[in-house]
PDB file of N, CA and C in Angstrom:
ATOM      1  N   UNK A   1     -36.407 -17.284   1.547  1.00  0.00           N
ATOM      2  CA  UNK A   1     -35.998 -16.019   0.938  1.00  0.00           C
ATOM      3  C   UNK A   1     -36.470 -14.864   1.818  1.00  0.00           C
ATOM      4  N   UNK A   2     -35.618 -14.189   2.681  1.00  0.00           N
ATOM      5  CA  UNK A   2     -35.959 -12.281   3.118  1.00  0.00           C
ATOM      6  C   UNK A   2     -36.182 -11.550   2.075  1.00  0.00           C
ATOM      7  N   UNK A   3     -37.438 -10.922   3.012  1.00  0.00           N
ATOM      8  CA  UNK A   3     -37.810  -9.826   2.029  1.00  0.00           C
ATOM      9  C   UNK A   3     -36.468  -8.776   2.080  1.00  0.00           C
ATOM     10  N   UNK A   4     -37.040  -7.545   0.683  1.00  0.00           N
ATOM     11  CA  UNK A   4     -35.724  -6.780   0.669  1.00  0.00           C
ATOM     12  C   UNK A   4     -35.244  -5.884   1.643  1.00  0.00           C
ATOM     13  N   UNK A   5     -36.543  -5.610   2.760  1.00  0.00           N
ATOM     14  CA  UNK A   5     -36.460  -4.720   3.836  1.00  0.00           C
ATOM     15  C   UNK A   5     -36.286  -5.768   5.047  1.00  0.00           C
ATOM     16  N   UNK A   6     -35.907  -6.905   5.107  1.00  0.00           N
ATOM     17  CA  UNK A   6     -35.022  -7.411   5.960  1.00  0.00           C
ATOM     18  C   UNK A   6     -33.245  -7.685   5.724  1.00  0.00           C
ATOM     19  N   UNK A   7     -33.049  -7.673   4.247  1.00  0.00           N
ATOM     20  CA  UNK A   7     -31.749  -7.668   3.977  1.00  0.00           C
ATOM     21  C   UNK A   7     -31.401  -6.572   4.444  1.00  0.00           C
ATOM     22  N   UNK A   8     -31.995  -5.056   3.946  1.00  0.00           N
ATOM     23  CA  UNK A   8     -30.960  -4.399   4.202  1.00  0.00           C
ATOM     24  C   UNK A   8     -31.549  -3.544   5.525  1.00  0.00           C
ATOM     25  N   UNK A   9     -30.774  -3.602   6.009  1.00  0.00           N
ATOM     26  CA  UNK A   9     -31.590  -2.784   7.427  1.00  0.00           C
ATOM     27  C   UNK A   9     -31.650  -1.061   7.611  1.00  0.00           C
ATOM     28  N   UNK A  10     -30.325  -0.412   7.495  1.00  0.00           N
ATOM     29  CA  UNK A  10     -30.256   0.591   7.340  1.00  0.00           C
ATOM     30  C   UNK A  10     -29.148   1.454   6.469  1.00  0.00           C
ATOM     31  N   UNK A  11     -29.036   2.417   5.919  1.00  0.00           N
ATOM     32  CA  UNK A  11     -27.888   3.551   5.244  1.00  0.00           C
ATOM     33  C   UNK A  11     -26.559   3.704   6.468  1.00  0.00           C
ATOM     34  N   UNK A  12     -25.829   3.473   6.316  1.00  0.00           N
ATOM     35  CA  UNK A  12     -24.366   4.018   7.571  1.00  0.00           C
ATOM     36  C   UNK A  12     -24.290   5.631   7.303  1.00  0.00           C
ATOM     37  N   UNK A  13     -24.864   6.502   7.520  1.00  0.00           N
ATOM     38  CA  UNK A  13     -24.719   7.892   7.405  1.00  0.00           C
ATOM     39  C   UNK A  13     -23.485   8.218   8.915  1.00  0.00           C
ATOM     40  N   UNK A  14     -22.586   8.343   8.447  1.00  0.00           N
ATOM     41  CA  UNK A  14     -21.157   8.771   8.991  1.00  0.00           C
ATOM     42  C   UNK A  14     -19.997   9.463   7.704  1.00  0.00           C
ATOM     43  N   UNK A  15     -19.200  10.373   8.043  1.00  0.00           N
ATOM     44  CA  UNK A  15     -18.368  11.228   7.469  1.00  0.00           C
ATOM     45  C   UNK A  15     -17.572   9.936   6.583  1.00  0.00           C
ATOM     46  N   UNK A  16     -17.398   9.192   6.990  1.00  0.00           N
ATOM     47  CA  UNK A  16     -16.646   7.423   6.172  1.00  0.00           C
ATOM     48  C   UNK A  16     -17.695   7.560   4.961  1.00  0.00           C
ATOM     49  N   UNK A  17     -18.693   7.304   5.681  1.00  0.00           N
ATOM     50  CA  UNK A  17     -19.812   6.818   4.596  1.00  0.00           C
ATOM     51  C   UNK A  17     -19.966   7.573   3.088  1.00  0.00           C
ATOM     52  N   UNK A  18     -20.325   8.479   4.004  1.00  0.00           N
ATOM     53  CA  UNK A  18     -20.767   9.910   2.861  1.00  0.00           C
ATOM     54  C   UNK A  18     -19.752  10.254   1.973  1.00  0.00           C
ATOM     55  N   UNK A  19     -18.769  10.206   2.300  1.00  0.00           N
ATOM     56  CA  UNK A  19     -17.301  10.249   1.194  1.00  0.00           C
ATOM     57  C   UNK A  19     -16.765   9.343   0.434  1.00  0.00           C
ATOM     58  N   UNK A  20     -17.574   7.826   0.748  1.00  0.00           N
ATOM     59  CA  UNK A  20     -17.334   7.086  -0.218  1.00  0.00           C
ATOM     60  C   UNK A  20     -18.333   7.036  -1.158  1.00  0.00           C
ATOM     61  N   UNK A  21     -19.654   7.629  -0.767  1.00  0.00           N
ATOM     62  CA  UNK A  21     -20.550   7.627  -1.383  1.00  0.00           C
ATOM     63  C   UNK A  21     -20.253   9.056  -2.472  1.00  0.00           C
ATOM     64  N   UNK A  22     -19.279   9.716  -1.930  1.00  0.00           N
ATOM     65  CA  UNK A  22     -19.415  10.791  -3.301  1.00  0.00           C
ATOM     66  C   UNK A  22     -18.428  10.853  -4.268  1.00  0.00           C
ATOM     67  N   UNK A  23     -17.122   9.971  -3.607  1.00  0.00           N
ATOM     68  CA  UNK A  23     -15.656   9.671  -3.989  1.00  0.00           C
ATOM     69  C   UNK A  23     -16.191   8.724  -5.298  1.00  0.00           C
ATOM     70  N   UNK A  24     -16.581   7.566  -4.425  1.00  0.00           N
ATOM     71  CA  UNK A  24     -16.560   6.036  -5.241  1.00  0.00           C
ATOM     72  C   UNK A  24     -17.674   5.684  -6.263  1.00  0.00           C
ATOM     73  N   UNK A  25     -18.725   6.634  -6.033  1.00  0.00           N
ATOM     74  CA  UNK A  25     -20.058   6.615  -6.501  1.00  0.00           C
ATOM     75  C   UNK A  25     -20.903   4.626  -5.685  1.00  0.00           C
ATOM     76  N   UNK A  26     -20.379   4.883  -4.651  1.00  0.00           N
ATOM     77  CA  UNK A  26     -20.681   3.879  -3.405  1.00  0.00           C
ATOM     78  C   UNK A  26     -21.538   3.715  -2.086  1.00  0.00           C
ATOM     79  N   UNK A  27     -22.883   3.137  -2.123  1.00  0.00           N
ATOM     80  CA  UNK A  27     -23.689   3.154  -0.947  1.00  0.00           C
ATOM     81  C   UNK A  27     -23.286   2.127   0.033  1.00  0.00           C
ATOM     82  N   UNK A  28     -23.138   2.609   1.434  1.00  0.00           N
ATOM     83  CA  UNK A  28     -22.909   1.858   2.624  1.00  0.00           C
ATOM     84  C   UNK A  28     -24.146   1.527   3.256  1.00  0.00           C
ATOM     85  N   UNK A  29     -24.006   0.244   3.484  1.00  0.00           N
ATOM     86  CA  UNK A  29     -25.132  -0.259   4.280  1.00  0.00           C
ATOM     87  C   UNK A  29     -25.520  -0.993   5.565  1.00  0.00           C
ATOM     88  N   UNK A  30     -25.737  -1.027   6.707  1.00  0.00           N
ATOM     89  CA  UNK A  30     -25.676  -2.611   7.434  1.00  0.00           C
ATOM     90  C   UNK A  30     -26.806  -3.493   7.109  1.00  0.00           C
ATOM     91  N   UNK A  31     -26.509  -4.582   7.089  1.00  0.00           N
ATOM     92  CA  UNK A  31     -27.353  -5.555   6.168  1.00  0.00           C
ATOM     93  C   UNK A  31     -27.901  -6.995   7.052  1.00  0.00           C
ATOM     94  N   UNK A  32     -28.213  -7.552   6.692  1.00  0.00           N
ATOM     95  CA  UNK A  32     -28.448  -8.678   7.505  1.00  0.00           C
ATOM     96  C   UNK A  32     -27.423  -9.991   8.054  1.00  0.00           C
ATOM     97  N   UNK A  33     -26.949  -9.947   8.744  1.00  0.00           N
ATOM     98  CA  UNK A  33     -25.328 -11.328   8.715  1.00  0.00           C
ATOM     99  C   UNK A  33     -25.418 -12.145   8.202  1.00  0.00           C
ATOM    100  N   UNK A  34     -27.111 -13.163   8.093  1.00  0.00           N
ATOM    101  CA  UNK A  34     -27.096 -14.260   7.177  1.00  0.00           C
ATOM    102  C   UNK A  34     -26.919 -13.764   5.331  1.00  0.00           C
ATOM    103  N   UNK A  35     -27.033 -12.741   5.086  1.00  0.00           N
ATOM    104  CA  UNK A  35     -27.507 -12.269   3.312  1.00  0.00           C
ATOM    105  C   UNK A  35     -26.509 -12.393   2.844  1.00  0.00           C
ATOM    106  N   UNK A  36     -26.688 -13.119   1.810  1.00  0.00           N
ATOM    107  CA  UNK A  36     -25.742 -13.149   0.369  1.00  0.00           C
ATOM    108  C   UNK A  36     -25.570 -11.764  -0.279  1.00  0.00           C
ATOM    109  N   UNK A  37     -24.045 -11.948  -0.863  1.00  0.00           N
ATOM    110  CA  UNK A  37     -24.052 -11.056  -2.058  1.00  0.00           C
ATOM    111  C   UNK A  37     -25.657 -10.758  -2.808  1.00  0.00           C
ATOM    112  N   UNK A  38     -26.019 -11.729  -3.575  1.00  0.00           N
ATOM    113  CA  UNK A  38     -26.685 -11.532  -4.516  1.00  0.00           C
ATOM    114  C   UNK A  38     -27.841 -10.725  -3.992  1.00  0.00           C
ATOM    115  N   UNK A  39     -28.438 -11.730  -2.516  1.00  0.00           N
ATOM    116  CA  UNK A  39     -29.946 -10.630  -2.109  1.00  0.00           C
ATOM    117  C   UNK A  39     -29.728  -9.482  -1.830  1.00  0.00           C
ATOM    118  N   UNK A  40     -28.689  -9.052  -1.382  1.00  0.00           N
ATOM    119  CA  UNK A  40     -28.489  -7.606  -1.252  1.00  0.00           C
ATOM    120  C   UNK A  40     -28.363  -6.830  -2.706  1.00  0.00           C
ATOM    121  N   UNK A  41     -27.806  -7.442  -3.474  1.00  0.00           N
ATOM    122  CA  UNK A  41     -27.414  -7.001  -5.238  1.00  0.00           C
ATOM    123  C   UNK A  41     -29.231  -6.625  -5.413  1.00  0.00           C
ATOM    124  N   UNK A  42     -29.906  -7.728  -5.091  1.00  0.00           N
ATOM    125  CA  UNK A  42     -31.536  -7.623  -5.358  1.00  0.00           C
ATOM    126  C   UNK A  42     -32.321  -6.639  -4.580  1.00  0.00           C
ATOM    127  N   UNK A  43     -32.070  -6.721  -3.175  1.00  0.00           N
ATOM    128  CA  UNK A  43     -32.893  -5.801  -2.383  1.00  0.00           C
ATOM    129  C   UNK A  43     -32.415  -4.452  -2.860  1.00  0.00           C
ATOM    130  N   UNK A  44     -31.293  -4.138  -3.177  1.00  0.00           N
ATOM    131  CA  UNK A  44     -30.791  -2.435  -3.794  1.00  0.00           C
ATOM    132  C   UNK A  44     -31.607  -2.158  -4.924  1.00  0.00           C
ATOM    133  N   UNK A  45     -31.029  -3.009  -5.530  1.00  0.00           N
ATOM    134  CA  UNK A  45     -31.958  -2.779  -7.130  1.00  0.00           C
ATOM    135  C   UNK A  45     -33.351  -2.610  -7.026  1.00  0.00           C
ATOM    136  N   UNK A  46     -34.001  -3.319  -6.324  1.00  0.00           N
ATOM    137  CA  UNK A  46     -35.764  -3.061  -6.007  1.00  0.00           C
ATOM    138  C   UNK A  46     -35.956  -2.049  -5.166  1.00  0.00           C
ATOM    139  N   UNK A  47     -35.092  -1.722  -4.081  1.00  0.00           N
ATOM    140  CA  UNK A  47     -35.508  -0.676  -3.505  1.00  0.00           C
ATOM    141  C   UNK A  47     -35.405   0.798  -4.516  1.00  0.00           C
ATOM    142  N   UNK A  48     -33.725   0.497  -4.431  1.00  0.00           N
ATOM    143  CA  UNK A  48     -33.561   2.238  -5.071  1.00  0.00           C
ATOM    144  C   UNK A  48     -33.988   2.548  -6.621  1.00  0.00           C
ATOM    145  N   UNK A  49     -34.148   1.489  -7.300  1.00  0.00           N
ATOM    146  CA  UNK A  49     -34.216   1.551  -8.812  1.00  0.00           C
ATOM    147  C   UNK A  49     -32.634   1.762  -9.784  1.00  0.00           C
ATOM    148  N   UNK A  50     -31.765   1.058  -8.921  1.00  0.00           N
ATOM    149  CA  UNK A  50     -30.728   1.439  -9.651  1.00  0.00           C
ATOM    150  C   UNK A  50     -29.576   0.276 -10.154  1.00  0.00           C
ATOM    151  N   UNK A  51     -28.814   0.101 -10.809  1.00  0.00           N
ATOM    152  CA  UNK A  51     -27.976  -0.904 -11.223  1.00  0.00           C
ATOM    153  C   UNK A  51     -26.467  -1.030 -10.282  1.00  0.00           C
ATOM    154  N   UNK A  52     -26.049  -2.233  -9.785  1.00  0.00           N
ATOM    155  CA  UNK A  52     -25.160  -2.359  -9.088  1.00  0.00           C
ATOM    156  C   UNK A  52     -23.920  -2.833  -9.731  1.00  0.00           C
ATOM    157  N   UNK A  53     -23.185  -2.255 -10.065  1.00  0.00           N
ATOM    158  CA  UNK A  53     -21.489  -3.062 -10.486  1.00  0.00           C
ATOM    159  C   UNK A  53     -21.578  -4.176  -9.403  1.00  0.00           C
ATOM    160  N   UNK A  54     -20.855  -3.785  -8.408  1.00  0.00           N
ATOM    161  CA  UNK A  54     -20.201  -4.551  -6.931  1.00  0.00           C
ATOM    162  C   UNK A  54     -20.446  -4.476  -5.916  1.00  0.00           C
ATOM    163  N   UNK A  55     -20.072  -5.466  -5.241  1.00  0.00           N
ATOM    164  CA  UNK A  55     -20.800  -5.499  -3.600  1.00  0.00           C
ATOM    165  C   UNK A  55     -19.469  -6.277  -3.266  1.00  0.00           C
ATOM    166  N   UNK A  56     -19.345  -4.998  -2.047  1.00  0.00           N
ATOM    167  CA  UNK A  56     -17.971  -5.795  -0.720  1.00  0.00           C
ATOM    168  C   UNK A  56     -18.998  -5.753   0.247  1.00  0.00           C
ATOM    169  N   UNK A  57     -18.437  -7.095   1.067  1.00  0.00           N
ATOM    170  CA  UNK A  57     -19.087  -6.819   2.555  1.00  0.00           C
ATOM    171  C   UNK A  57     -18.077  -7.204   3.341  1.00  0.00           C
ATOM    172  N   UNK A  58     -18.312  -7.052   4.612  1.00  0.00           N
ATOM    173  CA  UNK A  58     -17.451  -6.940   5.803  1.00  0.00           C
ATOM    174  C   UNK A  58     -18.133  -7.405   7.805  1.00  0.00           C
ATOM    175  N   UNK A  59     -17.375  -8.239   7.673  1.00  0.00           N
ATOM    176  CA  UNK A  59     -18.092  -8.330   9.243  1.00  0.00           C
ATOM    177  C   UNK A  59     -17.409  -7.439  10.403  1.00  0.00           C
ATOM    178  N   UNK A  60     -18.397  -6.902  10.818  1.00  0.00           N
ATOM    179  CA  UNK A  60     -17.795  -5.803  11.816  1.00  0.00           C
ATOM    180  C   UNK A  60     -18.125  -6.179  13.184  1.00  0.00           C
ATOM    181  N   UNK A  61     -17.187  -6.755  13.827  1.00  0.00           N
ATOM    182  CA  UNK A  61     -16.740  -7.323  15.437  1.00  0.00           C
ATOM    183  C   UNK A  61     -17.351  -6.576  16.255  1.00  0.00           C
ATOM    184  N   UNK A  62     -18.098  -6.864  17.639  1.00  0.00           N
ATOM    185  CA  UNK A  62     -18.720  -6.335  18.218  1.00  0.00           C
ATOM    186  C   UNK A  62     -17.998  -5.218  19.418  1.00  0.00           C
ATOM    187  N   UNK A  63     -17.909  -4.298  19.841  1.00  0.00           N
ATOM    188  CA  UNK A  63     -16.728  -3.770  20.865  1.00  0.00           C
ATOM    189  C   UNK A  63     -17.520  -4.573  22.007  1.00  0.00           C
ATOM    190  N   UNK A  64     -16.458  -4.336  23.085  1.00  0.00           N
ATOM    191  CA  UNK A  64     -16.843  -4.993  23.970  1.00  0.00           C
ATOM    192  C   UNK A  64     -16.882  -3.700  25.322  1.00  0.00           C
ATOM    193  N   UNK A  65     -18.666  -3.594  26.277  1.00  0.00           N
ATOM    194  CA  UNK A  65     -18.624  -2.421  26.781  1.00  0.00           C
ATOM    195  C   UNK A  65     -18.781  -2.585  28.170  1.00  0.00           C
ATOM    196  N   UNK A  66     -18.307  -1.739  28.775  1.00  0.00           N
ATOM    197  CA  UNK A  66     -18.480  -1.670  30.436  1.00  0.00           C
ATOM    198  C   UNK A  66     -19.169  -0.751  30.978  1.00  0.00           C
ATOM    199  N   UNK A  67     -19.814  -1.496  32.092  1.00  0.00           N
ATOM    200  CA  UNK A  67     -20.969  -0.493  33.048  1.00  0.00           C
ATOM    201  C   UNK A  67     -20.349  -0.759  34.607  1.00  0.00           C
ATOM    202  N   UNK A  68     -18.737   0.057  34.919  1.00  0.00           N
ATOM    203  CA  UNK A  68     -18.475  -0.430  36.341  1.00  0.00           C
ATOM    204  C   UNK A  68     -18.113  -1.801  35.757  1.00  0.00           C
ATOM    205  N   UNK A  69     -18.212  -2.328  36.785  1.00  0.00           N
ATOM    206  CA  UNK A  69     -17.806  -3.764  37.115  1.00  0.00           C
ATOM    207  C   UNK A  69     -18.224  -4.855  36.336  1.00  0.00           C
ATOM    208  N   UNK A  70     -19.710  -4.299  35.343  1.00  0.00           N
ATOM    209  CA  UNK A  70     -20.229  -5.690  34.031  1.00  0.00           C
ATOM    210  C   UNK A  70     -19.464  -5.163  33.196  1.00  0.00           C
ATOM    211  N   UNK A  71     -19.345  -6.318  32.555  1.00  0.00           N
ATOM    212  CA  UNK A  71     -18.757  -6.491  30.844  1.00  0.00           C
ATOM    213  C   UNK A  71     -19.596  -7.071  29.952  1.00  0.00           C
ATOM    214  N   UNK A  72     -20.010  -6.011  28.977  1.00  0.00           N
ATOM    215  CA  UNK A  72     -20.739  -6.655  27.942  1.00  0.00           C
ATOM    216  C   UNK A  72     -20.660  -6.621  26.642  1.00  0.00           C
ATOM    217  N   UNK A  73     -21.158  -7.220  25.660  1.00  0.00           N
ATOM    218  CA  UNK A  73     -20.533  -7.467  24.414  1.00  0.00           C
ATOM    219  C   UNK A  73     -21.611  -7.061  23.683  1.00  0.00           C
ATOM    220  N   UNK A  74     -21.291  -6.055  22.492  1.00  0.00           N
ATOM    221  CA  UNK A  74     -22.269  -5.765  21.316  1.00  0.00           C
ATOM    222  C   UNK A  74     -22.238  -6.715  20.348  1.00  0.00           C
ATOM    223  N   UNK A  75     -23.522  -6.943  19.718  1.00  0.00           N
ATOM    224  CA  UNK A  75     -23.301  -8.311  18.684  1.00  0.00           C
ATOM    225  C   UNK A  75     -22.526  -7.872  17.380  1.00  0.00           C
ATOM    226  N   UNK A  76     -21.875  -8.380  16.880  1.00  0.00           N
ATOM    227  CA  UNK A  76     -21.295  -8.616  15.383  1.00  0.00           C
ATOM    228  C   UNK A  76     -22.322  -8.317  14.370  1.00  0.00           C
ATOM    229  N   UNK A  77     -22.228  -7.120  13.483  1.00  0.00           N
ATOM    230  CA  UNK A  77     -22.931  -6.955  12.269  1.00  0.00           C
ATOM    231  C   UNK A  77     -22.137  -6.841  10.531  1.00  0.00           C
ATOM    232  N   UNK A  78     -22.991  -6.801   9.675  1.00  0.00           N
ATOM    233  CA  UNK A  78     -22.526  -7.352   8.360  1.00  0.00           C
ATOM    234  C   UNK A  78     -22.472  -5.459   8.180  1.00  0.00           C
ATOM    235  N   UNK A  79     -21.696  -5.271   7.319  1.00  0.00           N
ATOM    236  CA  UNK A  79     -21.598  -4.174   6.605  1.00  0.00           C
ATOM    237  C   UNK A  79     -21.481  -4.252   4.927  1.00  0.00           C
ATOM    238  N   UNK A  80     -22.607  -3.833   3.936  1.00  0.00           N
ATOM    239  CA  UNK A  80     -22.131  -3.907   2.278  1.00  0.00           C
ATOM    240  C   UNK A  80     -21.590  -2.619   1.754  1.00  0.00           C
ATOM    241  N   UNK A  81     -20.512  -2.500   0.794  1.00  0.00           N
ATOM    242  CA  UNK A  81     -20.592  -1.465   0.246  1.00  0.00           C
ATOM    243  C   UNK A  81     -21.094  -1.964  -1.167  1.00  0.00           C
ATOM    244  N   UNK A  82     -22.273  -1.253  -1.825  1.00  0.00           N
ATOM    245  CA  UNK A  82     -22.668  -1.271  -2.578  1.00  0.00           C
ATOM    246  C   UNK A  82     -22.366   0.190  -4.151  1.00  0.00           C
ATOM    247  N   UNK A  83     -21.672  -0.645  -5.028  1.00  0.00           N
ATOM    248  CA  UNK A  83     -20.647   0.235  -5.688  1.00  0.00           C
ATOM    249  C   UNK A  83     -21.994   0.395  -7.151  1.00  0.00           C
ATOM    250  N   UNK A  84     -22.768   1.466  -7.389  1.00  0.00           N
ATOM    251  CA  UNK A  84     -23.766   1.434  -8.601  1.00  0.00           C
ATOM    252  C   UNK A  84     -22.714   1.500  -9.904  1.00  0.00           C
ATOM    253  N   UNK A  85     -23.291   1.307 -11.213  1.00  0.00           N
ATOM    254  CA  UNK A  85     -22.757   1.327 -12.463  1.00  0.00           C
ATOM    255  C   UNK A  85     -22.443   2.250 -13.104  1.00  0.00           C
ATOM    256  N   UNK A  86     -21.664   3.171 -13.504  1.00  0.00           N
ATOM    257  CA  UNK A  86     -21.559   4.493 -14.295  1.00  0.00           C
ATOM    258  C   UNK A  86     -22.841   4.716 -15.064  1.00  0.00           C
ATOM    259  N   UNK A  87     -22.719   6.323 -14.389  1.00  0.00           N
ATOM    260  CA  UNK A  87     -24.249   7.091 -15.066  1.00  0.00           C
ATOM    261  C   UNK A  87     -25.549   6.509 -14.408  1.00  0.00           C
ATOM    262  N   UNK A  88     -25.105   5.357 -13.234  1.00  0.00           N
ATOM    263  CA  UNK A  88     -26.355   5.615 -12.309  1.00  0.00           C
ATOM    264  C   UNK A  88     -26.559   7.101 -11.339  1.00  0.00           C
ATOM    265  N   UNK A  89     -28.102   7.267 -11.156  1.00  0.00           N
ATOM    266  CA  UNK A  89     -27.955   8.465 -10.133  1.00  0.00           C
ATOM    267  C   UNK A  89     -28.073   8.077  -8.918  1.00  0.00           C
ATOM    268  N   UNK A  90     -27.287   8.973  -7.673  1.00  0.00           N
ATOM    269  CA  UNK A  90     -26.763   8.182  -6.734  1.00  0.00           C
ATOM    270  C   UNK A  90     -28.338   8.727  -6.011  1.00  0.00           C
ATOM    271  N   UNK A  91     -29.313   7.864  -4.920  1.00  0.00           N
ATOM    272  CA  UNK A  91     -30.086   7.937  -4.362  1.00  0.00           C
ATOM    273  C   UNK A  91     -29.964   8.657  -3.078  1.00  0.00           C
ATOM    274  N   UNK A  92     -30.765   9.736  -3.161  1.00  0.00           N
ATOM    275  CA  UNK A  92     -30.532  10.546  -1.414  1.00  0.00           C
ATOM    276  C   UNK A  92     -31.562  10.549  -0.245  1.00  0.00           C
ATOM    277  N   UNK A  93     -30.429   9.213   0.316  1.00  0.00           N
ATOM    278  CA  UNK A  93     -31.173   8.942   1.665  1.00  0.00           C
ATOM    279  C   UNK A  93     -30.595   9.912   2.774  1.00  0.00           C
ATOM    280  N   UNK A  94     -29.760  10.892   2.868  1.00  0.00           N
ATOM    281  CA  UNK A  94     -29.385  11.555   3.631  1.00  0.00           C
ATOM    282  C   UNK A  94     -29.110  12.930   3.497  1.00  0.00           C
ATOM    283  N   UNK A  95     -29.983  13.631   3.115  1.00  0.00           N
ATOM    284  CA  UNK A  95     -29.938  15.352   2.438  1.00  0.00           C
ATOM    285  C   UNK A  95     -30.199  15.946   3.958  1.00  0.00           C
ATOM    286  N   UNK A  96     -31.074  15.644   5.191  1.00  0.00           N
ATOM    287  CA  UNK A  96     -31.231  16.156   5.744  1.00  0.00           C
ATOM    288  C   UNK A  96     -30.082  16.140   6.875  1.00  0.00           C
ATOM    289  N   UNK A  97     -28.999  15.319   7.085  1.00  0.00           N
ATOM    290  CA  UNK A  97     -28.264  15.386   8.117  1.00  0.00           C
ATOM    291  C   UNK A  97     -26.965  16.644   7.448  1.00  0.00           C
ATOM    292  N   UNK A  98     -27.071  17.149   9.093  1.00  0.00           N
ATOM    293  CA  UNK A  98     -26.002  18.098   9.463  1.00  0.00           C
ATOM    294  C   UNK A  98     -24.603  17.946  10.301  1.00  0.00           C
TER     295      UNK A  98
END
């Protein structure tokens, strides 16, 4: 079993993000590639204190980058959207970005 601060690694703070988070009442996350639905359902709930409806996740393909003449490949990461329950309050991990 990962602890809950290895499931989820970090918030996706991007203009995508933030608008689903105010549209959908929906937190974006990148998460760990091996984690289940459920530990992530768990690591949210213990972290933020809040109740989760749903969880989508998504594997997001690595681009592939060039330096000149090498070619190299970024690894493949998991992405959750984590959808809270009506009349949860949405948690602010990102008040300070501009």
């Amino acid at each position: 079993m990962r602890s809950r601060y290895e499931v989820i690694k970090r918030p996706i703070i991007t203009e995508k993000g933030m608008d689903v988070k105010e549209r959908l009442h929906t937190l974006v996350f990148e998460v760990n590639p091996h984690a289940s639905k459920v530990e992530i359902r768990e690591a949210v709930q213990a972290i933020f204190k809040v109740k989760v409806e749903s969880i989508r996740t998504a594997i997001m393909t690595g681009k592939e980058r060039r330096r000149g003449r090498l070619v190299g490949q970024r690894p493949d990461w998991k992405k959750a959207y984590v959808k809270l329950q009506a009349g949860e309050k949405m948690p602010e991990y990102a008040e300070n970005v501009s």
